[in-house]
Protein backbone atom coordinates (compact mmCIF):
# COMPACT_ATOMS: atom_id res chain seq x y z
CA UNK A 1 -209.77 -9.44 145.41
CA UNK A 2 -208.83 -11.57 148.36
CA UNK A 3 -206.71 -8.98 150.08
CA UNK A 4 -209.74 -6.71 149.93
CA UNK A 5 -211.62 -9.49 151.75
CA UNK A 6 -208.61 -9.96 154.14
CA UNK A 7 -208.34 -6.02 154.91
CA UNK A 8 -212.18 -5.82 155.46
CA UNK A 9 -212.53 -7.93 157.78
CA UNK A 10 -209.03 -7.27 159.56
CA UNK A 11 -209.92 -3.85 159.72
CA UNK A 12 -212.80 -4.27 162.77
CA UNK A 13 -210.67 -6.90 164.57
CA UNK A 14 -207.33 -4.25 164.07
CA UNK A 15 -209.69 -1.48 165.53
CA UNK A 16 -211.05 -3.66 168.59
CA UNK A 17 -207.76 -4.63 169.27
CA UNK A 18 -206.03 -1.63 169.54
CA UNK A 19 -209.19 0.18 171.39
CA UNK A 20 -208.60 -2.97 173.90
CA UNK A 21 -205.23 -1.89 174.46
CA UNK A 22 -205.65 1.24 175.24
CA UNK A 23 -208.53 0.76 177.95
CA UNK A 24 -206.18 -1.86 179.50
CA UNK A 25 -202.75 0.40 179.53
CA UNK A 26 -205.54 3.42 181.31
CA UNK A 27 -206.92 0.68 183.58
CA UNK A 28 -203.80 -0.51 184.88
CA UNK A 29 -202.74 3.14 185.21
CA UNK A 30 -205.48 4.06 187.23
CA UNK A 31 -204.78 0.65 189.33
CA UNK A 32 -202.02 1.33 189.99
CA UNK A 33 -202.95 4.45 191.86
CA UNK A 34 -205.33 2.34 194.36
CA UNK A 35 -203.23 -0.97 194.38
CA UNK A 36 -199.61 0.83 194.83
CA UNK A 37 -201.19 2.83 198.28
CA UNK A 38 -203.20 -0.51 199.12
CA UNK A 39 -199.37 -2.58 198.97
CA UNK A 40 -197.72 -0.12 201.15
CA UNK A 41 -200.13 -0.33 203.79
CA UNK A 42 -199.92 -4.22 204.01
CA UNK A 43 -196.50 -3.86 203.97
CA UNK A 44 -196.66 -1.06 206.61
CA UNK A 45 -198.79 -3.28 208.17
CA UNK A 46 -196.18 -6.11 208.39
CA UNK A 47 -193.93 -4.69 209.49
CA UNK A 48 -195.42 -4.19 212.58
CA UNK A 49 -196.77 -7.79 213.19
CA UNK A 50 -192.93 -8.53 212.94
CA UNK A 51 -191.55 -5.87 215.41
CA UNK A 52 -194.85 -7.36 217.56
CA UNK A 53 -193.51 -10.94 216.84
CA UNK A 54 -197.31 -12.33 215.62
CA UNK A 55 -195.98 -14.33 213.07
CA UNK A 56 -199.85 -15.94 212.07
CA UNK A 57 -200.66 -12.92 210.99
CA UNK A 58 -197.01 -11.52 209.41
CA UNK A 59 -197.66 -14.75 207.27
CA UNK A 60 -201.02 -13.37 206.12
CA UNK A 61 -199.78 -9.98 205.24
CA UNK A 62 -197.12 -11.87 203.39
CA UNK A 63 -199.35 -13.75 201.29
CA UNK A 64 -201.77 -10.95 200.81
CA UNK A 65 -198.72 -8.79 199.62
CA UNK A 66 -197.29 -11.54 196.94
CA UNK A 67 -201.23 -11.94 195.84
CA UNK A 68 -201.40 -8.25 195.17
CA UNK A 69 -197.56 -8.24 193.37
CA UNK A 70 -198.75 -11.19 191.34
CA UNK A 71 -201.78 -9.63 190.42
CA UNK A 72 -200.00 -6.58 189.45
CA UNK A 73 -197.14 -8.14 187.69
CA UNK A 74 -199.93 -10.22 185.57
CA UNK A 75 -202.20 -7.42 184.48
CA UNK A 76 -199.14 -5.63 183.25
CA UNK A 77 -197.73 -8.85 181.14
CA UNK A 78 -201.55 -9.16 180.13
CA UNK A 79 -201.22 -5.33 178.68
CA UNK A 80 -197.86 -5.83 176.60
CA UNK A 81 -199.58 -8.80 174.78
CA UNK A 82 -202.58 -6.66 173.71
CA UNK A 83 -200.53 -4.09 172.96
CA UNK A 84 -197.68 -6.29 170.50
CA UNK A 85 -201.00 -8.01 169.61
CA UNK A 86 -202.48 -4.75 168.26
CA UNK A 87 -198.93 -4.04 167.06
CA UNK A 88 -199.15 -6.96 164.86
CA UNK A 89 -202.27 -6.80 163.47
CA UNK A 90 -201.48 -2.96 162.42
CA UNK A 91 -198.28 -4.48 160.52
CA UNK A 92 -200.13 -7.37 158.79
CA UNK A 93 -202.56 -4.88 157.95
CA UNK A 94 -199.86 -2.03 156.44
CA UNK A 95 -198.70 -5.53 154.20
CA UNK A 96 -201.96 -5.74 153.14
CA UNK A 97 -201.91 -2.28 151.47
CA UNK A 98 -198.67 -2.48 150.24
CA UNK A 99 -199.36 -5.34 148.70
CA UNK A 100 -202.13 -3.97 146.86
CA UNK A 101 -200.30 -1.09 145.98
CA UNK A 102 -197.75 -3.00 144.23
CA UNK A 103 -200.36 -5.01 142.68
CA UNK A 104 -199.01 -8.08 144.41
């Protein structure tokens, strides 16, 4: 009776989870398709100030560029947790069930 309880109200949480995941691992995707172009530029873009010698404002398309690698880098880390998250919940659910089955 109490792994009925447990499975009923993992199941919504499971099924949040793993919807979650997905619309992060398609948002970063389609991120990455503005954010990858947006990188190159600053870093096209810094180039230049250094052949030019401003340095004030190579050092601001420096920052900007770490910001944007960080930010990158972060939302990608943030998508692997969901995703073993959701990977988790699915096993502890599957334990669930076969511990019904064997009438554990």
């Amino acid at each position: 009776m109490m792994s009925m309880l447990k499975k009923v109200v993992l199941f919504p949480i499971s099924l949040f989870v793993a919807f979650l995941a997905l619309m992060a691992k398609w948002l970063l995707t389609l991120s990455s398709y503005v954010v990858a172009p947006l990188m190159l530029y600053i870093f096209g873009c810094g180039i230049y100030t250094a052949c030019r010698q401003t340095w004030d404002q190579f050092l601001i398309l420096l920052v900007s560029e770490f910001i944007c690698f960080i930010l990158f880098f972060g939302a990608t880390a943030i998508t692997e947790g969901i995703g073993r998250f959701s990977e988790w919940l699915r096993s502890v659910y599957k334990e669930l069930h076969a511990d019904r089955e064997t009438g554990c």
